[in-house]
Protein backbone atom coordinates (compact mmCIF):
# COMPACT_ATOMS: atom_id res chain seq x y z
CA UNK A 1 148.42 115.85 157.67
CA UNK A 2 149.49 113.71 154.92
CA UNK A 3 146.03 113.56 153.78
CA UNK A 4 146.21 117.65 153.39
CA UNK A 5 149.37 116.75 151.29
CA UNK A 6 148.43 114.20 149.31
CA UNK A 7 145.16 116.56 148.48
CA UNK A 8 147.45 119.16 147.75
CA UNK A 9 149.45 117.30 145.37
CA UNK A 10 146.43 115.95 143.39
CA UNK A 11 145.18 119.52 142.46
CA UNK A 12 148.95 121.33 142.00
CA UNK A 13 151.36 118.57 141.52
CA UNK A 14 152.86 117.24 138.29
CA UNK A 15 149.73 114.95 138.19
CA UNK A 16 147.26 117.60 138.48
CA UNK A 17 144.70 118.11 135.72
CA UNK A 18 145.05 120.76 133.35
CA UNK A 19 142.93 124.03 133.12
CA UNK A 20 142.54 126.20 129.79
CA UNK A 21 142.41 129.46 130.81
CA UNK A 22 140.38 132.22 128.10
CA UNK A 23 140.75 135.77 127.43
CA UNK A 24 137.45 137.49 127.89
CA UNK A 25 136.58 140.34 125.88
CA UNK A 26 134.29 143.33 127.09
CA UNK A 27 130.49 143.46 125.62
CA UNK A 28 131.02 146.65 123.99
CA UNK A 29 133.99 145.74 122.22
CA UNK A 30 131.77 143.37 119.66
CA UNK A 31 129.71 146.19 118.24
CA UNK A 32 132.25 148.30 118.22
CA UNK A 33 134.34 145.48 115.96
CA UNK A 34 131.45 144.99 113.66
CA UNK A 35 131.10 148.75 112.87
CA UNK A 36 134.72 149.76 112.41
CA UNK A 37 134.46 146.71 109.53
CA UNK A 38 131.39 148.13 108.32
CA UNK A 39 132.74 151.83 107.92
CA UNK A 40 136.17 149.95 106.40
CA UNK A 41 134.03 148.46 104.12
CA UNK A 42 132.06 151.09 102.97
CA UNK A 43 135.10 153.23 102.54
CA UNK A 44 136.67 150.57 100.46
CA UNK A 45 133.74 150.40 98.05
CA UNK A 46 133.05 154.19 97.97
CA UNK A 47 136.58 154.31 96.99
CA UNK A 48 135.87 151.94 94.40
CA UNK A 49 133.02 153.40 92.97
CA UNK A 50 134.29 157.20 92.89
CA UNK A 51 137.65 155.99 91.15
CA UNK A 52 135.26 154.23 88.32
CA UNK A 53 133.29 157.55 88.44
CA UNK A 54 136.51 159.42 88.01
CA UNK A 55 137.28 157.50 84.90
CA UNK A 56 134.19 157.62 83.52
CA UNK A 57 134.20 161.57 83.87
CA UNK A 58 137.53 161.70 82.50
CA UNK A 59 136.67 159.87 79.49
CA UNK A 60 133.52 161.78 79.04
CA UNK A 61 135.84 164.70 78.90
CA UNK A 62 138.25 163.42 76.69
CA UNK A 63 135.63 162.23 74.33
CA UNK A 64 134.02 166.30 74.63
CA UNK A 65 137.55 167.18 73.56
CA UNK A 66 137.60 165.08 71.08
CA UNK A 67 134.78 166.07 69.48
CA UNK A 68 135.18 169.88 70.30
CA UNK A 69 138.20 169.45 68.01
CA UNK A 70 136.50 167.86 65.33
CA UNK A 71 133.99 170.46 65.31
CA UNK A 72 136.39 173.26 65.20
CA UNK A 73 138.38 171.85 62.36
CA UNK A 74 135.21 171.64 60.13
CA UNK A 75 134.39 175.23 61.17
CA UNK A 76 137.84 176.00 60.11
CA UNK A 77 137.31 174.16 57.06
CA UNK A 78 133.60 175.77 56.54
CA UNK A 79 135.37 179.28 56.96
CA UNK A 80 137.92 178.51 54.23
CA UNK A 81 135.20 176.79 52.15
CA UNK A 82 133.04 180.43 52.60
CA UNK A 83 136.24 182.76 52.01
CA UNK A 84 137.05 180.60 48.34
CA UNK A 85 133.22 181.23 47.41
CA UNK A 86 133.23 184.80 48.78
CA UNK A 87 136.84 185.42 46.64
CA UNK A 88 134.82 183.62 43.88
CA UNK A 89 132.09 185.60 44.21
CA UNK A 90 133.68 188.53 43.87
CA UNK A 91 135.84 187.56 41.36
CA UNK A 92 132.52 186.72 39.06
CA UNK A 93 130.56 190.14 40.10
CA UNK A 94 133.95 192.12 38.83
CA UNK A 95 134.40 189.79 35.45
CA UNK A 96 130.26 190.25 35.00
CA UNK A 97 130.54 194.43 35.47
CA UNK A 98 133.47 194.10 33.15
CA UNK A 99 131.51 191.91 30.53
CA UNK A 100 128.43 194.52 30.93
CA UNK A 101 131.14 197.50 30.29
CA UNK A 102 132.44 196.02 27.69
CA UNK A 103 129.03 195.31 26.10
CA UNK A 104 127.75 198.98 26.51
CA UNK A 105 130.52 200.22 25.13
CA UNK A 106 130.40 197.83 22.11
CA UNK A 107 126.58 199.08 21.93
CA UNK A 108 127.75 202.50 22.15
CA UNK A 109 129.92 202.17 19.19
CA UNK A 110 127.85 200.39 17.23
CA UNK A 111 125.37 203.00 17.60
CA UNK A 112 128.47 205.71 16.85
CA UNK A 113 129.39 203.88 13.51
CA UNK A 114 125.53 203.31 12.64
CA UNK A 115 125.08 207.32 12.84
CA UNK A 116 128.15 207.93 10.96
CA UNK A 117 127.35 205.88 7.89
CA UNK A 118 123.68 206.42 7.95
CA UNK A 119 122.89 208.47 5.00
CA UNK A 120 119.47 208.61 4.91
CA UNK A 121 120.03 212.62 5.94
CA UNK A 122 120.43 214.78 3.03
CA UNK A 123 122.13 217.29 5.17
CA UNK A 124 125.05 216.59 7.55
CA UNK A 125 125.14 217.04 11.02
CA UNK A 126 127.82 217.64 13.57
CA UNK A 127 126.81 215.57 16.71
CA UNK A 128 128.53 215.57 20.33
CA UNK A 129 128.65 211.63 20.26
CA UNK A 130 130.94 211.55 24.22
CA UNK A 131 131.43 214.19 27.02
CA UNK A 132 133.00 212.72 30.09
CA UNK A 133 134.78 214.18 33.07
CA UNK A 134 136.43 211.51 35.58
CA UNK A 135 138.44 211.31 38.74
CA UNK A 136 141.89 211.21 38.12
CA UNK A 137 144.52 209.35 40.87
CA UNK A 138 145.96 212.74 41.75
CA UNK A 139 144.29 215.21 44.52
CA UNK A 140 142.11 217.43 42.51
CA UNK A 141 142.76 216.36 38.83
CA UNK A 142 140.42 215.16 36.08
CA UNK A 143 140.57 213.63 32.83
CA UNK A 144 137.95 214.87 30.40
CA UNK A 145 136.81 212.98 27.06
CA UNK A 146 135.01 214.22 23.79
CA UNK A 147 133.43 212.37 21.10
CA UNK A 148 132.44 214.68 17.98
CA UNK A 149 130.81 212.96 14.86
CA UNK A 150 129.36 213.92 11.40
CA UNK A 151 126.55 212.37 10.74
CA UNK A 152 124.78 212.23 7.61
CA UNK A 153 126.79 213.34 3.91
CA UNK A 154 130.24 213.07 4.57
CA UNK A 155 131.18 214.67 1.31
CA UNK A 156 132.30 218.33 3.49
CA UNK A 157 135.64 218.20 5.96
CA UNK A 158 134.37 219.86 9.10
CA UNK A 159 136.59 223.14 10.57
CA UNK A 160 135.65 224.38 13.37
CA UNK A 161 136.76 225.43 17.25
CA UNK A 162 136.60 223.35 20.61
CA UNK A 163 136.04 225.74 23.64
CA UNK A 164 136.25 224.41 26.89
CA UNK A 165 135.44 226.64 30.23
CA UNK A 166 135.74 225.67 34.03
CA UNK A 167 133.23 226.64 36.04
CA UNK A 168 133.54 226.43 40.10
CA UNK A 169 132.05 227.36 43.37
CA UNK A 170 133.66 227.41 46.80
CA UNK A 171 132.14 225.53 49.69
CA UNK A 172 130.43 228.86 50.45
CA UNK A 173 129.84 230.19 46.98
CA UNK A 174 126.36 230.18 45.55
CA UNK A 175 126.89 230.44 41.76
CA UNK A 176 129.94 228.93 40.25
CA UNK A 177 132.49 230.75 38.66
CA UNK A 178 134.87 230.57 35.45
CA UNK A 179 137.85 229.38 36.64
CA UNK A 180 141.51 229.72 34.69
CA UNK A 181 142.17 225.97 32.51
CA UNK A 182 146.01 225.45 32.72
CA UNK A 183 146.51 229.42 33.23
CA UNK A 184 143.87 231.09 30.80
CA UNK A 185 140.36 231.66 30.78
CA UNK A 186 139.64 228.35 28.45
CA UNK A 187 140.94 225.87 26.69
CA UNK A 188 139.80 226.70 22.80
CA UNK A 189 141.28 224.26 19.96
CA UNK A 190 140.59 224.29 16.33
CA UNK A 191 139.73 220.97 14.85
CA UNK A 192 139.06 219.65 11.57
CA UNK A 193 137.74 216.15 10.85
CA UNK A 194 136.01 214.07 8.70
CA UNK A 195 133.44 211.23 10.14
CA UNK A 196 134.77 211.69 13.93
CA UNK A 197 137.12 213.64 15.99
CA UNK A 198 137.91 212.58 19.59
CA UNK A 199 139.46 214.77 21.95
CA UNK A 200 141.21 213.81 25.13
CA UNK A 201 142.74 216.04 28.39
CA UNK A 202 143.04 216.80 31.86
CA UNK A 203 142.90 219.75 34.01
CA UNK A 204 143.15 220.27 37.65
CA UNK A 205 140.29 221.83 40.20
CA UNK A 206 141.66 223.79 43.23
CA UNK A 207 141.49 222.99 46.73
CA UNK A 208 139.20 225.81 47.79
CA UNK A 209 136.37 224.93 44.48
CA UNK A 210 134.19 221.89 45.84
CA UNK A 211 131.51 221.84 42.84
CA UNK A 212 131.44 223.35 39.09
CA UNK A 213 130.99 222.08 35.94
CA UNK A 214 132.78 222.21 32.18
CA UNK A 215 131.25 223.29 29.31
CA UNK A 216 131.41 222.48 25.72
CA UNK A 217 131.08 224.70 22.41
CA UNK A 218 131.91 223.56 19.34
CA UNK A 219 131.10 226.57 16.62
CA UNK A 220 131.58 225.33 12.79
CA UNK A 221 133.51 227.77 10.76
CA UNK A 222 131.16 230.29 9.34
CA UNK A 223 128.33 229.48 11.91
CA UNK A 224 127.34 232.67 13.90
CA UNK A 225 126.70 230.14 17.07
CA UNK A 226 127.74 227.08 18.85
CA UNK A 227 126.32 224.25 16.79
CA UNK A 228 126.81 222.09 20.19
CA UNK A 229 126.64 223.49 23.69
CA UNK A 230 126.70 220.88 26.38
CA UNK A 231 127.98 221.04 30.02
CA UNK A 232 128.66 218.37 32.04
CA UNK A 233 129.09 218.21 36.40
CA UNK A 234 132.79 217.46 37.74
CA UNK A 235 132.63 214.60 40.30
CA UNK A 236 133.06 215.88 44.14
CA UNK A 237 136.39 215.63 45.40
């Protein structure tokens, strides 16, 4: 009995040696481990990598917008740039049809004053130098102009009469007919001049005429017909 006891005492008692004791984990637990690390991992670095992919994008972008701006400011500055030349272009087309007015006319009167003074003719000679009929600003009005010179001997004054007669057809009409100048049949005036006489006017067409013409006589005094018959087409209203 006290050998039970004393054995008892050896492995429990005070004196007894002592044991370690050691959790044990399952088998599957290991893999298990291992792969939840691995996915943690691979989410860290995807995480990683699309946030440097993010930036990347975004500066890509930013640099698009940059240059997206740049671009539109030069076509903003080309478009301005095109306008001035367009405006200057313009601006050189009117000056250069003003110039080439300007120089016909000075040829025209050059030519005028070379026919007046030429006196080469032993006999004088009355001459319808302008006839012009222009579009006034108002609805239906016209200004006319006439140019009469004496070329030749200028030692005579020249009398004579100016008759001018409107001539219109209505949108239907087939010939044109004389239509009242200013409330009579035609405008006659009596002129006398010496080297030129210029005559200026207007008259008005009516609503209903859409084509005619005016015609010109000028009969000397003493003459038993028009020295100058000329007729010239009113522009379409």
């Amino acid at each position: 009995m006290r050998s039970v006891k004393r054995k008892l005492r050896r492995h429990f008692g005070a004196t007894a040696h002592r044991v370690a004791v050691r959790a044990h984990l399952a088998w599957y637990w290991l893999p298990l481990t291992a792969l939840v690390a691995l996915v943690v991992g691979y989410g860290a670095a995807y995480v990683q990598f699309a946030g440097s992919q993010v930036r990347g994008i975004h500066q890509k972008l930013a640099d698009v917008d940059a240059r997206n701006q740049v671009m539109q400011f030069k076509l903003v500055q080309a478009e301005r740039q095109l306008q001035v030349e367009r405006a200057a272009q313009a601006n050189l087309s009117r000056e250069l049809d003003s110039v080439q007015a300007e120089s016909m006319r000075l040829k025209e009167d050059i030519g005028f004053y070379q026919n007046i003074f030429n006196e080469r003719k032993a006999l004088r000679e009355i001459r319808l130098h302008t006839f012009k009929v222009n579009k006034a600003l108002g609805n239906g009005d016209y200004d006319y102009h006439i140019l009469l010179m004496q070329a030749g001997n200028h030692d005579k004054v020249v009398d004579g009469s100016l008759t001018l007669t409107l001539y219109g057809a209505s949108a239907g009409g087939v010939e044109p007919q004389p239509i009242s100048l200013q409330g009579n049949p035609n405008l006659k005036q009596n002129l006398s001049f010496k080297y030129y006489q210029q005559v200026d006017g207007k008259f008005s067409l009516p609503a209903n005429v859409k084509s005619g013409y005016l015609l010109l006589e000028f009969v000397e005094k003493g003459a038993a017909r028009a020295n100058i018959s000329e007729k010239v087409e009113i522009p379409a209203q």
